[in-house]
C-alpha atoms as a PDB file:
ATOM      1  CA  UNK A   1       2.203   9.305  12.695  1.00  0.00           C
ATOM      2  CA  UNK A   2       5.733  10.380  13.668  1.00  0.00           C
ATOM      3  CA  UNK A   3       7.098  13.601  12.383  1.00  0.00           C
ATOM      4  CA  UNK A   4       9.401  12.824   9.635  1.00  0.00           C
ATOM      5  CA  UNK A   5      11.057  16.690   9.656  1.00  0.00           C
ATOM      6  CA  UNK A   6      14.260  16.472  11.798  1.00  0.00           C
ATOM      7  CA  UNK A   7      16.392  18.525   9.560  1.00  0.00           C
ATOM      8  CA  UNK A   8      13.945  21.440   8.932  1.00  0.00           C
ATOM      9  CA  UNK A   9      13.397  20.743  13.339  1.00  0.00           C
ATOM     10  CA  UNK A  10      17.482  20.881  13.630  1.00  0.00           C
ATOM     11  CA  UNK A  11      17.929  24.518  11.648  1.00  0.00           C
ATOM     12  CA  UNK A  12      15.315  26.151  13.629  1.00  0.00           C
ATOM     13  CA  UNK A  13      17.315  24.537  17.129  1.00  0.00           C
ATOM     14  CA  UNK A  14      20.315  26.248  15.644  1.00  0.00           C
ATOM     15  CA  UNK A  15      18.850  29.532  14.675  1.00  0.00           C
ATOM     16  CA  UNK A  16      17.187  29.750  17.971  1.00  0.00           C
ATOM     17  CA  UNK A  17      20.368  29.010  19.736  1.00  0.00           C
ATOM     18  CA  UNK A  18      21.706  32.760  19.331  1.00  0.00           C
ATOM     19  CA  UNK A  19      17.994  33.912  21.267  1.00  0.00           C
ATOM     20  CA  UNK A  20      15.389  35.003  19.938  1.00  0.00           C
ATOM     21  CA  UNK A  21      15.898  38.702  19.582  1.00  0.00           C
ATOM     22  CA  UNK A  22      18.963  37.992  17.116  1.00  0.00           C
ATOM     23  CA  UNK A  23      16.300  36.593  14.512  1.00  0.00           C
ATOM     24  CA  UNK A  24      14.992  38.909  11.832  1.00  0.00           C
ATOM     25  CA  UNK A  25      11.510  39.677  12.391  1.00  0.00           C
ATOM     26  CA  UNK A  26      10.787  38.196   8.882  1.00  0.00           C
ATOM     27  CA  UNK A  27      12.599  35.292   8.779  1.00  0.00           C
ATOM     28  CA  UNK A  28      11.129  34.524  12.603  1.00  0.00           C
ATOM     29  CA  UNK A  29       7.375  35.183  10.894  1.00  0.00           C
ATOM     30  CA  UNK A  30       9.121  32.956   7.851  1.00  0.00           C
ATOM     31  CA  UNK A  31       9.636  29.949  10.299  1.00  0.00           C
ATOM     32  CA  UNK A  32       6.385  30.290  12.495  1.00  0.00           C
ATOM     33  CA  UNK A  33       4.377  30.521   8.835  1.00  0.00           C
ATOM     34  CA  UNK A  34       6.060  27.090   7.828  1.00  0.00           C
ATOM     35  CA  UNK A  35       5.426  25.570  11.525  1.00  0.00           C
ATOM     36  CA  UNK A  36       2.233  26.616  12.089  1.00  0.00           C
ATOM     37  CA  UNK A  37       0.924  25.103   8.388  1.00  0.00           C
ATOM     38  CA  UNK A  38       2.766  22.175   8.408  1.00  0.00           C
ATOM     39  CA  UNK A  39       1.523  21.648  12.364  1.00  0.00           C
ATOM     40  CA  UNK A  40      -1.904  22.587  11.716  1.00  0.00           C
ATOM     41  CA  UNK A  41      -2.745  19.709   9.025  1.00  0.00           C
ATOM     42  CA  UNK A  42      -1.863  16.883  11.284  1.00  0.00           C
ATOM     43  CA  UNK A  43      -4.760  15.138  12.702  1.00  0.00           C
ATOM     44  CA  UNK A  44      -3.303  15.194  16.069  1.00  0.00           C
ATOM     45  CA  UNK A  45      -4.544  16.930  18.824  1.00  0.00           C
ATOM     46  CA  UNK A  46      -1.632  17.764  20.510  1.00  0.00           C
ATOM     47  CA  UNK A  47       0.606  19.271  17.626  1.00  0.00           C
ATOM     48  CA  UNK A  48      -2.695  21.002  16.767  1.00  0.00           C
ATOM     49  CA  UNK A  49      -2.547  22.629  19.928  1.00  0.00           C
ATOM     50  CA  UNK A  50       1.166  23.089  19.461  1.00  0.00           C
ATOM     51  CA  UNK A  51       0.293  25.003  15.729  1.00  0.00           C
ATOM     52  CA  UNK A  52      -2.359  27.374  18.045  1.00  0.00           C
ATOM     53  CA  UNK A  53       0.383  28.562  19.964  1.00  0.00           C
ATOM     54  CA  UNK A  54       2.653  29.020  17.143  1.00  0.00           C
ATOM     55  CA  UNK A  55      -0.638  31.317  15.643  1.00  0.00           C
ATOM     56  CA  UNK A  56      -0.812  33.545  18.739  1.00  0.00           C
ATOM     57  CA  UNK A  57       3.442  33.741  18.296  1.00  0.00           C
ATOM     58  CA  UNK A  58       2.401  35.118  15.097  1.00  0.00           C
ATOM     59  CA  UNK A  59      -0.069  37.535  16.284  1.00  0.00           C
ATOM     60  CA  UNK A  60       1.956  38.725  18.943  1.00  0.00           C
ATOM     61  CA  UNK A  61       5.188  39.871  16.724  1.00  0.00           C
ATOM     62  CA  UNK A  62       2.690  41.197  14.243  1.00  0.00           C
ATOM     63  CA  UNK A  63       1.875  44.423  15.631  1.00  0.00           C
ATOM     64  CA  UNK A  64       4.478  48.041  15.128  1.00  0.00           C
ATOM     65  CA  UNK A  65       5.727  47.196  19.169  1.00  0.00           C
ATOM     66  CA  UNK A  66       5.190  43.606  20.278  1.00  0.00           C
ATOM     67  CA  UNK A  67       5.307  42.806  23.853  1.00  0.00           C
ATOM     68  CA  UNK A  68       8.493  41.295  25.450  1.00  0.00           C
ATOM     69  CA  UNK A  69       6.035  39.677  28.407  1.00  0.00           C
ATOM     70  CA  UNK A  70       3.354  38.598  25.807  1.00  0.00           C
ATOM     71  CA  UNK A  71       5.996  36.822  23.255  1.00  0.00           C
ATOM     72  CA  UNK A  72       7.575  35.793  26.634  1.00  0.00           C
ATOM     73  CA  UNK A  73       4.330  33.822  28.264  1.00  0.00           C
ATOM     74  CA  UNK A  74       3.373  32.911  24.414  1.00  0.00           C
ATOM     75  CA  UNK A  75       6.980  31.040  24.430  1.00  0.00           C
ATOM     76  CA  UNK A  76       6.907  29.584  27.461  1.00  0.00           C
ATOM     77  CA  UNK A  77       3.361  27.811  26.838  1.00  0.00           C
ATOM     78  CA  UNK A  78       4.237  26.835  23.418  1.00  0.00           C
ATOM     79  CA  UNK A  79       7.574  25.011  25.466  1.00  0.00           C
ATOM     80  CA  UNK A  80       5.011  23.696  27.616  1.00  0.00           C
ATOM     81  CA  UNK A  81       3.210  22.243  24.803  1.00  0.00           C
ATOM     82  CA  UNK A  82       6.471  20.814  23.230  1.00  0.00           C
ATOM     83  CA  UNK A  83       7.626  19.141  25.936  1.00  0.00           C
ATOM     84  CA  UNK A  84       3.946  17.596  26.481  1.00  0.00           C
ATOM     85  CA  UNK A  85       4.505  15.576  23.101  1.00  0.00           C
ATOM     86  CA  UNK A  86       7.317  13.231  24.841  1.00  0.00           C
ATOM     87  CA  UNK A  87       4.545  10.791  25.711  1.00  0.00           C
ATOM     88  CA  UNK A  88       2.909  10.617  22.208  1.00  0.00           C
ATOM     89  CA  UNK A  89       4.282   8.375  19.258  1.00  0.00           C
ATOM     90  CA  UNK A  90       4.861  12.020  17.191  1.00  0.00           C
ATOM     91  CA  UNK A  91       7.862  12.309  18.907  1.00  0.00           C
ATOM     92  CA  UNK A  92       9.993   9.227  17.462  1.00  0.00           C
ATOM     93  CA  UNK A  93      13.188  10.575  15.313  1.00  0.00           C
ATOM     94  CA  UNK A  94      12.647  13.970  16.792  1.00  0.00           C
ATOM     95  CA  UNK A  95      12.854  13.640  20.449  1.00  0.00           C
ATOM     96  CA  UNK A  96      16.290  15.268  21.170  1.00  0.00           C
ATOM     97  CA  UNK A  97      15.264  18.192  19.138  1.00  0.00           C
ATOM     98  CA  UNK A  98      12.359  18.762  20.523  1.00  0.00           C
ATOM     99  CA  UNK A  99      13.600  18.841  24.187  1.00  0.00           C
ATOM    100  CA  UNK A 100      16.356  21.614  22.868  1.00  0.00           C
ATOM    101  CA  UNK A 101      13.821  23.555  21.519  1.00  0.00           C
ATOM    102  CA  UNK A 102      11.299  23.055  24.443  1.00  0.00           C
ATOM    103  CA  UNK A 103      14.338  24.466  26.704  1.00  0.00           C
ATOM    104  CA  UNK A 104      15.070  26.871  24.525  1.00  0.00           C
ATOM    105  CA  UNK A 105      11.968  28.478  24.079  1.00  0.00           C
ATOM    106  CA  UNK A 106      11.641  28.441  27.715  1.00  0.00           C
ATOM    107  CA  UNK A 107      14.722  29.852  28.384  1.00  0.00           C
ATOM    108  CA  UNK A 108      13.831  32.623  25.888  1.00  0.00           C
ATOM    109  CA  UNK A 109      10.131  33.127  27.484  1.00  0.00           C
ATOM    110  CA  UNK A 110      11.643  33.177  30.883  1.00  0.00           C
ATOM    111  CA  UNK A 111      14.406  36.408  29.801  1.00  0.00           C
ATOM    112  CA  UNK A 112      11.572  38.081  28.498  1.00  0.00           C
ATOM    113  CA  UNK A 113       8.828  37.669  31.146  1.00  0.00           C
ATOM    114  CA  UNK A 114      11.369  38.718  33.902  1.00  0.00           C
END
């Protein structure tokens, strides 16, 4: 089953775009909520493991003073995941965005684990 979500997949690219730190800390919980739920009923393994990652995202800007290195290693594997679903059929319609947001992520994860 392809994902079928390339505009909700493009306004998260573009909100991402400005880094991570320039997202409210709601409307970042806002968009993991919606990713992790809608990534956690597919039947496929690896966008399930995608959705776990997105879960321990959660968890890690949950707290009164989140972790810059945690969020940072929790963004870089989630990339790591991303970027692991070129090879599957899930991909088809999405692919582009998905490698922005892979390299984005990254990118992010990197700045923050430095």
């Amino acid at each position: 089953m392809a994902l079928t979500i390339p505009k909700e997949l493009s306004a998260l690219v573009d909100a991402l775009h400005d880094g991570v730190a320039d997202l409210a800390k709601d409307a970042a919980t806002a968009q993991l909520d919606h990713w992790h739920d809608l990534l956690a009923e597919n039947p496929k393994p690896e966008l399930k493991a995608v959705s776990k990652d997105i879960d321990a995202l959660r968890k890690s800007l949950s707290g009164d003073a989140p972790n810059g290195k945690t969020i940072g290693k929790t963004l870089i594997k989630l990339a790591e995941h991303i970027e692991g679903l070129d090879s599957t059929d899930v991909v088809k319609g999405v692919k582009t965005r998905l490698h922005s947001l892979a390299r984005l992520l990254r990118s992010e994860g990197e700045e923050l684990t430095a």
